[in-house]
PDB file of N, CA and C in Angstrom:
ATOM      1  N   UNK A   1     -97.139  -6.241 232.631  1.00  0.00           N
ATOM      2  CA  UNK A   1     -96.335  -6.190 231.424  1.00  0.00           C
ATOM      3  C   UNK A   1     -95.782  -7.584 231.152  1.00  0.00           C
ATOM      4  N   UNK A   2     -96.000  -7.932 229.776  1.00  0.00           N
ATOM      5  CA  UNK A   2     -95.376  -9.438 229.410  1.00  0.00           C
ATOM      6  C   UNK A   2     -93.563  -9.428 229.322  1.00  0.00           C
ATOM      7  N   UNK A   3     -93.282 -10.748 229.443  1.00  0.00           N
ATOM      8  CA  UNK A   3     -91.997 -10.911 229.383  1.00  0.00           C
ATOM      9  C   UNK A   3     -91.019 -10.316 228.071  1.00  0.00           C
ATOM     10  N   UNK A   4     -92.409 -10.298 227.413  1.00  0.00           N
ATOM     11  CA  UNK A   4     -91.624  -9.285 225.936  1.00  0.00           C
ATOM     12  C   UNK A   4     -91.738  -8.263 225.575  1.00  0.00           C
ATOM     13  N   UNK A   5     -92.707  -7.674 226.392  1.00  0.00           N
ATOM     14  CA  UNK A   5     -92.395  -6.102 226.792  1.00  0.00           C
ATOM     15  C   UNK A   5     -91.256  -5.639 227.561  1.00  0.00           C
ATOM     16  N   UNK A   6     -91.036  -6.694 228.507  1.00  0.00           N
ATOM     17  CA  UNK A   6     -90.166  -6.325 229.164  1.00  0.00           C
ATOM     18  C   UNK A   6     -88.430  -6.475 228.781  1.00  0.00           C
ATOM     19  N   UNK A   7     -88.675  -7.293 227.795  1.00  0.00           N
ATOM     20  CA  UNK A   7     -87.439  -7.576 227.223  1.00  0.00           C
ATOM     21  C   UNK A   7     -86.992  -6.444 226.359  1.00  0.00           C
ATOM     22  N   UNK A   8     -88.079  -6.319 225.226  1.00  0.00           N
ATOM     23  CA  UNK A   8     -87.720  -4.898 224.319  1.00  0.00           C
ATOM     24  C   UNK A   8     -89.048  -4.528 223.932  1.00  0.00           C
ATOM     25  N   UNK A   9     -89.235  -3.231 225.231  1.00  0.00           N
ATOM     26  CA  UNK A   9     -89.757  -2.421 225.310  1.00  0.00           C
ATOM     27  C   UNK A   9     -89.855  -1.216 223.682  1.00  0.00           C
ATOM     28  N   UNK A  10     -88.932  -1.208 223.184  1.00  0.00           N
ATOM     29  CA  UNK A  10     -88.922  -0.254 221.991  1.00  0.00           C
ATOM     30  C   UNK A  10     -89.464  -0.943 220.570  1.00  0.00           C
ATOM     31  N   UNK A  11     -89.911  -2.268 220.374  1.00  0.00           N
ATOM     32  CA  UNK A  11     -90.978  -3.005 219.604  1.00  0.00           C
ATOM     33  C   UNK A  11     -92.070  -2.529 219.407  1.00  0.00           C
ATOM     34  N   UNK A  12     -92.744  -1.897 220.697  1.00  0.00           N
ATOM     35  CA  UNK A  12     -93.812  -1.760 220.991  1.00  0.00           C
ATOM     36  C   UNK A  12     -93.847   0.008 220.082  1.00  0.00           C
ATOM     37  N   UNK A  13     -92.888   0.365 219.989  1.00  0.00           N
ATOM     38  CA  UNK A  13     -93.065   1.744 219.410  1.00  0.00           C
ATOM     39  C   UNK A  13     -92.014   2.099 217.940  1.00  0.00           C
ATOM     40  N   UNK A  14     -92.211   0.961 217.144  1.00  0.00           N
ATOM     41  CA  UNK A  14     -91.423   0.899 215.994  1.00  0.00           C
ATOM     42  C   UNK A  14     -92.242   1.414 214.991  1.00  0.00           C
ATOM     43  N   UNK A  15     -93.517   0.461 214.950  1.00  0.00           N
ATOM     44  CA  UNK A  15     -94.288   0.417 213.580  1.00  0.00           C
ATOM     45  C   UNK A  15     -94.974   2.076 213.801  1.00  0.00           C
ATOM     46  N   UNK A  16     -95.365   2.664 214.803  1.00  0.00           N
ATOM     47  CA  UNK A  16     -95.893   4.234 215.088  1.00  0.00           C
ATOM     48  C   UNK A  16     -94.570   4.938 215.427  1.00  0.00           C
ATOM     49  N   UNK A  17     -93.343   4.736 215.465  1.00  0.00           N
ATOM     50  CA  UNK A  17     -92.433   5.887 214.623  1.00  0.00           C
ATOM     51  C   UNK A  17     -92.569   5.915 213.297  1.00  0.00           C
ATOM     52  N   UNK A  18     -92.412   4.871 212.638  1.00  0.00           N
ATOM     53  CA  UNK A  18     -92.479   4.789 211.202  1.00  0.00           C
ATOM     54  C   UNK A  18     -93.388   5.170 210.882  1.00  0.00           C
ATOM     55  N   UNK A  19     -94.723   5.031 211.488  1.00  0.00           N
ATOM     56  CA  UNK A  19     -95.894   6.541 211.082  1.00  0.00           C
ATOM     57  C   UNK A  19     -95.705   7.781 211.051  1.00  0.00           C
ATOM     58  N   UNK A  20     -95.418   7.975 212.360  1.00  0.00           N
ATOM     59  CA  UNK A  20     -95.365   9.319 212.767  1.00  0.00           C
ATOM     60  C   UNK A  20     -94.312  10.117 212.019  1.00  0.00           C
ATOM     61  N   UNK A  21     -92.965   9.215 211.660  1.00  0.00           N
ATOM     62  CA  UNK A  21     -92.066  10.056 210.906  1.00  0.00           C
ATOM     63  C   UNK A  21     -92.728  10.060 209.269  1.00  0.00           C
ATOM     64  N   UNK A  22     -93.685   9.094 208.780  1.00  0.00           N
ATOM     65  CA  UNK A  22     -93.853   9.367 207.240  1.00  0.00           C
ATOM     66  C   UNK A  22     -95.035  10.437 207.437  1.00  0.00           C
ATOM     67  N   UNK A  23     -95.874  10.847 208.570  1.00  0.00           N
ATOM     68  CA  UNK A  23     -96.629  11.553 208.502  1.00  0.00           C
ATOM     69  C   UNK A  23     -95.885  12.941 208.723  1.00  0.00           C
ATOM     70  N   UNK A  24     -94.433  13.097 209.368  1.00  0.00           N
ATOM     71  CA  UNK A  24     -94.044  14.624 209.395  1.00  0.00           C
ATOM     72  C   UNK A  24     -93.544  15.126 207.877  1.00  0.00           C
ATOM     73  N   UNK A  25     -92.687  13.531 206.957  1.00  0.00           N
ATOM     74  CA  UNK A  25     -92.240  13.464 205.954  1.00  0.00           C
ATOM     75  C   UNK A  25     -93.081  14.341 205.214  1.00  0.00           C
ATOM     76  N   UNK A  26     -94.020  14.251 205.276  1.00  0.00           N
ATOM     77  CA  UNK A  26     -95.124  14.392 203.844  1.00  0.00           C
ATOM     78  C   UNK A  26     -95.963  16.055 204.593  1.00  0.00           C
ATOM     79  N   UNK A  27     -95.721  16.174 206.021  1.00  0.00           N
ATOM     80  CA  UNK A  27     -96.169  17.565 206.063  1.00  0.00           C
ATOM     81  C   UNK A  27     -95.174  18.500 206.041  1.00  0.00           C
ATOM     82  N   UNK A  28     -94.137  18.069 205.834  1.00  0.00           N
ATOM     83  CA  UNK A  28     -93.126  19.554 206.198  1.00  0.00           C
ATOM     84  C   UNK A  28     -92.096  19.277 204.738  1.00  0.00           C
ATOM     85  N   UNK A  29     -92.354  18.242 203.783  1.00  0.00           N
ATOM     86  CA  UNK A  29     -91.955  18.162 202.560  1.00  0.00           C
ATOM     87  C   UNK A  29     -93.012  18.685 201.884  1.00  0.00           C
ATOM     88  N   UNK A  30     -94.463  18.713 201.923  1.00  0.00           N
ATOM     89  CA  UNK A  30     -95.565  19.033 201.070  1.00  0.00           C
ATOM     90  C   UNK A  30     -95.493  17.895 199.667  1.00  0.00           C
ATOM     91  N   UNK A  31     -94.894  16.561 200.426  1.00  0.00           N
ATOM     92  CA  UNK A  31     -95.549  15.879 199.189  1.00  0.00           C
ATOM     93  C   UNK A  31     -96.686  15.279 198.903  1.00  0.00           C
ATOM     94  N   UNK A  32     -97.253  15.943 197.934  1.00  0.00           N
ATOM     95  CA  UNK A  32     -98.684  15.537 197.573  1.00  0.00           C
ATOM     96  C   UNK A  32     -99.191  14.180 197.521  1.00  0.00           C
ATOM     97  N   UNK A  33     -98.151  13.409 196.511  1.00  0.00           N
ATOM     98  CA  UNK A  33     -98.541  12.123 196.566  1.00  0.00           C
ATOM     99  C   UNK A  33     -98.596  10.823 197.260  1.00  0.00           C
ATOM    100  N   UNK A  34     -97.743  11.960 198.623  1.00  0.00           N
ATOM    101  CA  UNK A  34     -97.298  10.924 199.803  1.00  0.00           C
ATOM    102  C   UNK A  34     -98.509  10.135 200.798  1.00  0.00           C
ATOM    103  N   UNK A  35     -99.383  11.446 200.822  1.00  0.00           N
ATOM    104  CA  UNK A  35    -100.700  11.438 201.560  1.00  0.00           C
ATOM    105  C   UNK A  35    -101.209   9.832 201.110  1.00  0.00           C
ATOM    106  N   UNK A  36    -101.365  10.021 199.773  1.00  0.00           N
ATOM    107  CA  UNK A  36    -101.807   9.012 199.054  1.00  0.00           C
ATOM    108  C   UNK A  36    -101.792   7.357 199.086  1.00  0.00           C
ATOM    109  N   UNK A  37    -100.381   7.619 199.444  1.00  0.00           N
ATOM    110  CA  UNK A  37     -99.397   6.164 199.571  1.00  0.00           C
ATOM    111  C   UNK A  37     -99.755   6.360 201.078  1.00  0.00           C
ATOM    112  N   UNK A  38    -100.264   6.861 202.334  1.00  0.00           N
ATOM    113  CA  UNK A  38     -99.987   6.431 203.231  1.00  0.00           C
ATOM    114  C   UNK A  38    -101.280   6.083 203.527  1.00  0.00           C
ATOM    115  N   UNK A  39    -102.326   6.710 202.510  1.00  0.00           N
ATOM    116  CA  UNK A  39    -103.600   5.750 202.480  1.00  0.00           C
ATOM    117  C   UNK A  39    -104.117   4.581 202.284  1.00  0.00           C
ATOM    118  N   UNK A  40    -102.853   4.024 201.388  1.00  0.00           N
ATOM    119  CA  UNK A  40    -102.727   2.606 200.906  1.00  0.00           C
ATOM    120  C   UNK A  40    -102.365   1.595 202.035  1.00  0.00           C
ATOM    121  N   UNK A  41    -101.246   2.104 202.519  1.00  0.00           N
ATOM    122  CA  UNK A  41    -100.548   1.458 203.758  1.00  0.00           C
ATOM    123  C   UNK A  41    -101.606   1.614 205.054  1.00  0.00           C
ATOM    124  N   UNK A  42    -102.045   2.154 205.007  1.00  0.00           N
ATOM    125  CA  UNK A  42    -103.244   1.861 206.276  1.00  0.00           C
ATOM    126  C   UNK A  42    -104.463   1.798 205.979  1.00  0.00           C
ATOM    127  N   UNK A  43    -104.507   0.623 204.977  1.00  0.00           N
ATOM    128  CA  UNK A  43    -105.844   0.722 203.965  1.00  0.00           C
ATOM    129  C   UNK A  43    -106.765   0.293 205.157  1.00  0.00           C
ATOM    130  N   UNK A  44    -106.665  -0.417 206.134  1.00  0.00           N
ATOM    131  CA  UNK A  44    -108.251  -1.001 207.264  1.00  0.00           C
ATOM    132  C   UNK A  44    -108.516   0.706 207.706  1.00  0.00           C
ATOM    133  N   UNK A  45    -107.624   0.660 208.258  1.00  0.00           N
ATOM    134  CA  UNK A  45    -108.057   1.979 209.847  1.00  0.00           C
ATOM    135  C   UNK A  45    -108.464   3.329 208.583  1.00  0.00           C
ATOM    136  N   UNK A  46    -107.445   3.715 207.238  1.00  0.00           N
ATOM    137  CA  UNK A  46    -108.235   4.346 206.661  1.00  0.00           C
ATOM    138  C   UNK A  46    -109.674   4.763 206.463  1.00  0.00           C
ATOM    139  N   UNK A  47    -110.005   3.238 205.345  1.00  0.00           N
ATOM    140  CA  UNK A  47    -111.785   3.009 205.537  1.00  0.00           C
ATOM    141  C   UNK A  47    -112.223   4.263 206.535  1.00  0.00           C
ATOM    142  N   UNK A  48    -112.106   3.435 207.784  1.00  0.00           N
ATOM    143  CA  UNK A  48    -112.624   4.090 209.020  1.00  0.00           C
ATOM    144  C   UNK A  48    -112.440   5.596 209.388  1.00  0.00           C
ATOM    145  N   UNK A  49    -111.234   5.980 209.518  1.00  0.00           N
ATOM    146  CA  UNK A  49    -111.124   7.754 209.331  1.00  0.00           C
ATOM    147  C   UNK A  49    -111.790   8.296 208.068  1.00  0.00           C
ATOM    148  N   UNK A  50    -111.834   7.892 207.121  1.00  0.00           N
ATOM    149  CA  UNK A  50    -112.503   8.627 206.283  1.00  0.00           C
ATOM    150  C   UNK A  50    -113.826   9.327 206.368  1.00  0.00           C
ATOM    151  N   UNK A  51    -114.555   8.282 207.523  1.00  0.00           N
ATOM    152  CA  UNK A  51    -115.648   8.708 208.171  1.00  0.00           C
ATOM    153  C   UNK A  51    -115.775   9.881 209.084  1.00  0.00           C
ATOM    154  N   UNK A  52    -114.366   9.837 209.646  1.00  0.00           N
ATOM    155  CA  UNK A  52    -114.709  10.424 211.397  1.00  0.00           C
ATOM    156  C   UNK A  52    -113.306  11.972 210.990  1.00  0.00           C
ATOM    157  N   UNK A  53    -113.149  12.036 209.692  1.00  0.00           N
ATOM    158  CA  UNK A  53    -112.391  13.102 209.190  1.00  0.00           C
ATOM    159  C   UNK A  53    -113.010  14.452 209.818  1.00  0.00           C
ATOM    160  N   UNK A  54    -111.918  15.631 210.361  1.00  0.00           N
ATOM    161  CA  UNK A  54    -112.442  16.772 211.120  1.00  0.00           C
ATOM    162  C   UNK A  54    -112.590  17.820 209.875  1.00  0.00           C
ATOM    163  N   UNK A  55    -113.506  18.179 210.004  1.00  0.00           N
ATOM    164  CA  UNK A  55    -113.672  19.607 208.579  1.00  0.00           C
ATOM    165  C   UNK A  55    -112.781  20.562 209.301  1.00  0.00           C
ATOM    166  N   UNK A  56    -112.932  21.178 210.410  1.00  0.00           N
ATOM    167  CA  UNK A  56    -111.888  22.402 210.569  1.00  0.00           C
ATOM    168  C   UNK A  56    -110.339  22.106 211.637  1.00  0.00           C
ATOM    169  N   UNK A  57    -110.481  20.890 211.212  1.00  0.00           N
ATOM    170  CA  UNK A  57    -108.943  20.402 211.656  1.00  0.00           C
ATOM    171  C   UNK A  57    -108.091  19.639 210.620  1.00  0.00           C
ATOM    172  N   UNK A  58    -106.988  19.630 210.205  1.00  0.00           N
ATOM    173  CA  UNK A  58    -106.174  19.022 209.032  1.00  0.00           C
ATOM    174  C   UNK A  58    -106.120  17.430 209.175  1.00  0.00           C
ATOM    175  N   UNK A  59    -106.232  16.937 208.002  1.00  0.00           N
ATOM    176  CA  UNK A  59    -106.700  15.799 208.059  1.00  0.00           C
ATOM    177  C   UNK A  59    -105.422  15.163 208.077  1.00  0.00           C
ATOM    178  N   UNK A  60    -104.694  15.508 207.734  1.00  0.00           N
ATOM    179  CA  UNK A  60    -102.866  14.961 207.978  1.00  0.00           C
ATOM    180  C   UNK A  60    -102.618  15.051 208.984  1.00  0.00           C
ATOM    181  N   UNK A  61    -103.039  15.921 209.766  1.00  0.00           N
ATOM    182  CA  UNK A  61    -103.061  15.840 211.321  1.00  0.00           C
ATOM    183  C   UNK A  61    -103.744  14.748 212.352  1.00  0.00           C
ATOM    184  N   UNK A  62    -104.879  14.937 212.211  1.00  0.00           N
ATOM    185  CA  UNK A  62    -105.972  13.852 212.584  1.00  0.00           C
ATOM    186  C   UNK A  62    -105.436  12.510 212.152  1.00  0.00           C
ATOM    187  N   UNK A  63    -105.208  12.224 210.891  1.00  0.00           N
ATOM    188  CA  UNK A  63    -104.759  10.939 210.603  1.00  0.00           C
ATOM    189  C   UNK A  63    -103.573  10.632 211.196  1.00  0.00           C
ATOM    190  N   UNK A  64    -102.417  11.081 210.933  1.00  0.00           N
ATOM    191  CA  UNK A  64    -101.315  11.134 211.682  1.00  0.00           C
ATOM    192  C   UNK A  64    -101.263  10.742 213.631  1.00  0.00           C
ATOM    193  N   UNK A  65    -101.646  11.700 213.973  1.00  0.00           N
ATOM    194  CA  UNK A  65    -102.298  10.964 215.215  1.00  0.00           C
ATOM    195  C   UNK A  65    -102.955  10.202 216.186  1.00  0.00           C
ATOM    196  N   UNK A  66    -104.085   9.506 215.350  1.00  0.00           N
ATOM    197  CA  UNK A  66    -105.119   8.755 215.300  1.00  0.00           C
ATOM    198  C   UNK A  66    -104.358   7.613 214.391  1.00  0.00           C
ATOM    199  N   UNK A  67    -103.778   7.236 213.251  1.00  0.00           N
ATOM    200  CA  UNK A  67    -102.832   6.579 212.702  1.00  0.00           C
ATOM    201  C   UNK A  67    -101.474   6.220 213.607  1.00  0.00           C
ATOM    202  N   UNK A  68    -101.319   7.042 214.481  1.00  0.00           N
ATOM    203  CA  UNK A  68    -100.135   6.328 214.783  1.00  0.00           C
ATOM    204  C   UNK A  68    -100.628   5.621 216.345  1.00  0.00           C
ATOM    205  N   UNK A  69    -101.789   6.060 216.923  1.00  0.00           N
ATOM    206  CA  UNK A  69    -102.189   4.963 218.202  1.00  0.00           C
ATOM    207  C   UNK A  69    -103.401   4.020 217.506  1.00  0.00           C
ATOM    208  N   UNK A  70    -103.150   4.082 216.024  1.00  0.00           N
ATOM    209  CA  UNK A  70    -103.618   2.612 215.596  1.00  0.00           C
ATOM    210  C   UNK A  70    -102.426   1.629 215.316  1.00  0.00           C
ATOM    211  N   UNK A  71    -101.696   2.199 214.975  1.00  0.00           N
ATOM    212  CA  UNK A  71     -99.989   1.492 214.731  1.00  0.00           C
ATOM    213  C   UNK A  71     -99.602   0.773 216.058  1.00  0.00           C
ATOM    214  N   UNK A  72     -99.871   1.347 216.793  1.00  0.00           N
ATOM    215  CA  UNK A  72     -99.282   0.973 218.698  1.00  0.00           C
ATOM    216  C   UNK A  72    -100.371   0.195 219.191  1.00  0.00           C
ATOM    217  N   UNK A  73    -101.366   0.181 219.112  1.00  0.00           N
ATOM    218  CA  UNK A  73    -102.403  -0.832 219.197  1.00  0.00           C
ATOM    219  C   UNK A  73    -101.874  -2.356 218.459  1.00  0.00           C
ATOM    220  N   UNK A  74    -101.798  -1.852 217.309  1.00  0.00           N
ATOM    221  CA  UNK A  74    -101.348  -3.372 215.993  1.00  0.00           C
ATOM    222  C   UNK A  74    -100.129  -3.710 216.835  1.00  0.00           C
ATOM    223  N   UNK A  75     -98.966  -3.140 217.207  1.00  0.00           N
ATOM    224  CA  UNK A  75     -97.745  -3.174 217.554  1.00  0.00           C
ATOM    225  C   UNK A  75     -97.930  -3.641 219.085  1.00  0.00           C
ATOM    226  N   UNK A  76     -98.631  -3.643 219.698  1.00  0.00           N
ATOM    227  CA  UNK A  76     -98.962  -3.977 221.058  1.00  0.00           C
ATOM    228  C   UNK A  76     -99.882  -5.656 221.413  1.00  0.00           C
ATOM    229  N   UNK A  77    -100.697  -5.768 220.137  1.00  0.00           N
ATOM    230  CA  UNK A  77    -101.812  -7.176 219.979  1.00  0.00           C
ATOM    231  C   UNK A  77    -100.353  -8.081 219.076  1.00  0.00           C
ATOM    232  N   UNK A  78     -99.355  -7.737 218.324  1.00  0.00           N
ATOM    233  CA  UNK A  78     -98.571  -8.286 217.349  1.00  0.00           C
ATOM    234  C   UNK A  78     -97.613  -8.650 218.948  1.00  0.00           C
ATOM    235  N   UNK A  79     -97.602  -7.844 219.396  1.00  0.00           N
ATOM    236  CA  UNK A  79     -96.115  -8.607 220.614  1.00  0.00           C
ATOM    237  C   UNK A  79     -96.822  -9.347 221.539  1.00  0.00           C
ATOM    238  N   UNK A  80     -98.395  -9.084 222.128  1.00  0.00           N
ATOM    239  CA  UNK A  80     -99.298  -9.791 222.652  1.00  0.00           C
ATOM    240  C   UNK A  80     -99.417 -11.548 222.432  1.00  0.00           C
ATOM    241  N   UNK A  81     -99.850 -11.696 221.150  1.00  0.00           N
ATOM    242  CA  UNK A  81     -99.732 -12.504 220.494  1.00  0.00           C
ATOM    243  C   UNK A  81     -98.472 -13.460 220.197  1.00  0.00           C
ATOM    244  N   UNK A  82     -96.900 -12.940 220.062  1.00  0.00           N
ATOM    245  CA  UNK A  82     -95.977 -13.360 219.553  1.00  0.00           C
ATOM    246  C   UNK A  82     -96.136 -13.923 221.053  1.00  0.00           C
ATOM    247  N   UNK A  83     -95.902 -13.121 222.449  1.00  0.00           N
ATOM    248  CA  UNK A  83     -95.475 -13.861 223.690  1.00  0.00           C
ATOM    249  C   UNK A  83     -96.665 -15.387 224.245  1.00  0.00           C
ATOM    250  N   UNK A  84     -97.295 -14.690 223.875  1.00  0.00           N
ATOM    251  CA  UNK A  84     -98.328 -16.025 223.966  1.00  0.00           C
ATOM    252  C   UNK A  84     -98.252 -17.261 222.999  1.00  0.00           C
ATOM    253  N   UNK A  85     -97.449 -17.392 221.987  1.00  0.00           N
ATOM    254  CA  UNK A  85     -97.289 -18.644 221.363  1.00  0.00           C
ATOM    255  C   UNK A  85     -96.276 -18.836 221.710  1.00  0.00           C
ATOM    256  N   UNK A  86     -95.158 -18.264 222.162  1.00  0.00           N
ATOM    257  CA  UNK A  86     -93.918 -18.394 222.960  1.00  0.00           C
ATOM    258  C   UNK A  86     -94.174 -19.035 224.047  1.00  0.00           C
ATOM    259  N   UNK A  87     -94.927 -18.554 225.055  1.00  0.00           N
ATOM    260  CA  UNK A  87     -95.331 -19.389 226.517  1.00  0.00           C
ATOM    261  C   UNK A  87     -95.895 -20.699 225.823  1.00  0.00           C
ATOM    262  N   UNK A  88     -96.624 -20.840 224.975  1.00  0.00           N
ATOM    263  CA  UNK A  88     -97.376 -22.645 224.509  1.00  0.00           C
ATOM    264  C   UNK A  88     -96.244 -23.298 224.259  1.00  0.00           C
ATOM    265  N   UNK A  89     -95.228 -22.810 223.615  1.00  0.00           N
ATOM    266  CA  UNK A  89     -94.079 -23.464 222.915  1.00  0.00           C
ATOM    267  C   UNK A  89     -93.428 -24.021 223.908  1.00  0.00           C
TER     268      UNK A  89
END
């Protein structure tokens, strides 16, 4: 674990709360147009699920889940990255 994991550990799980809570937002509000907007906001990894979408599993589901350990991935290479120009510095 890097020195900035270890410092603040809860970085690493910011940007996939903020998924995970707009993905409960929009299933237990039923807003329609929310889906929409959260397609925008994860326009790369979208692309890609659109492909690998489950026919007899909910796709707000699938995305949601699969969306939010793409969030923690980004959120994990983003603190990766920050500590490593920190150590050059």
């Amino acid at each position: 674990m890097s020195d900035a994991n270890a410092r603040n550990p809860l970085l690493a799980f910011l940007l996939p709360s903020i998924h995970f809570g707009a993905c409960l937002a929009i299933w237990f509000g039923h807003i329609q147009r929310g889906w929409e907007y959260l397609l925008f906001i994860d326009f790369p990894f979208s692309v890609i699920m659109a492909g690998l979408m489950f026919r007899r599993v909910n796709q707000l589901i699938s995305f949601g889940i699969l969306g939010t350990l793409w969030w923690y991935f980004l959120s994990s290479m983003i603190i990766r990255w920050i500590s490593r120009r920190s150590v050059k510095l």
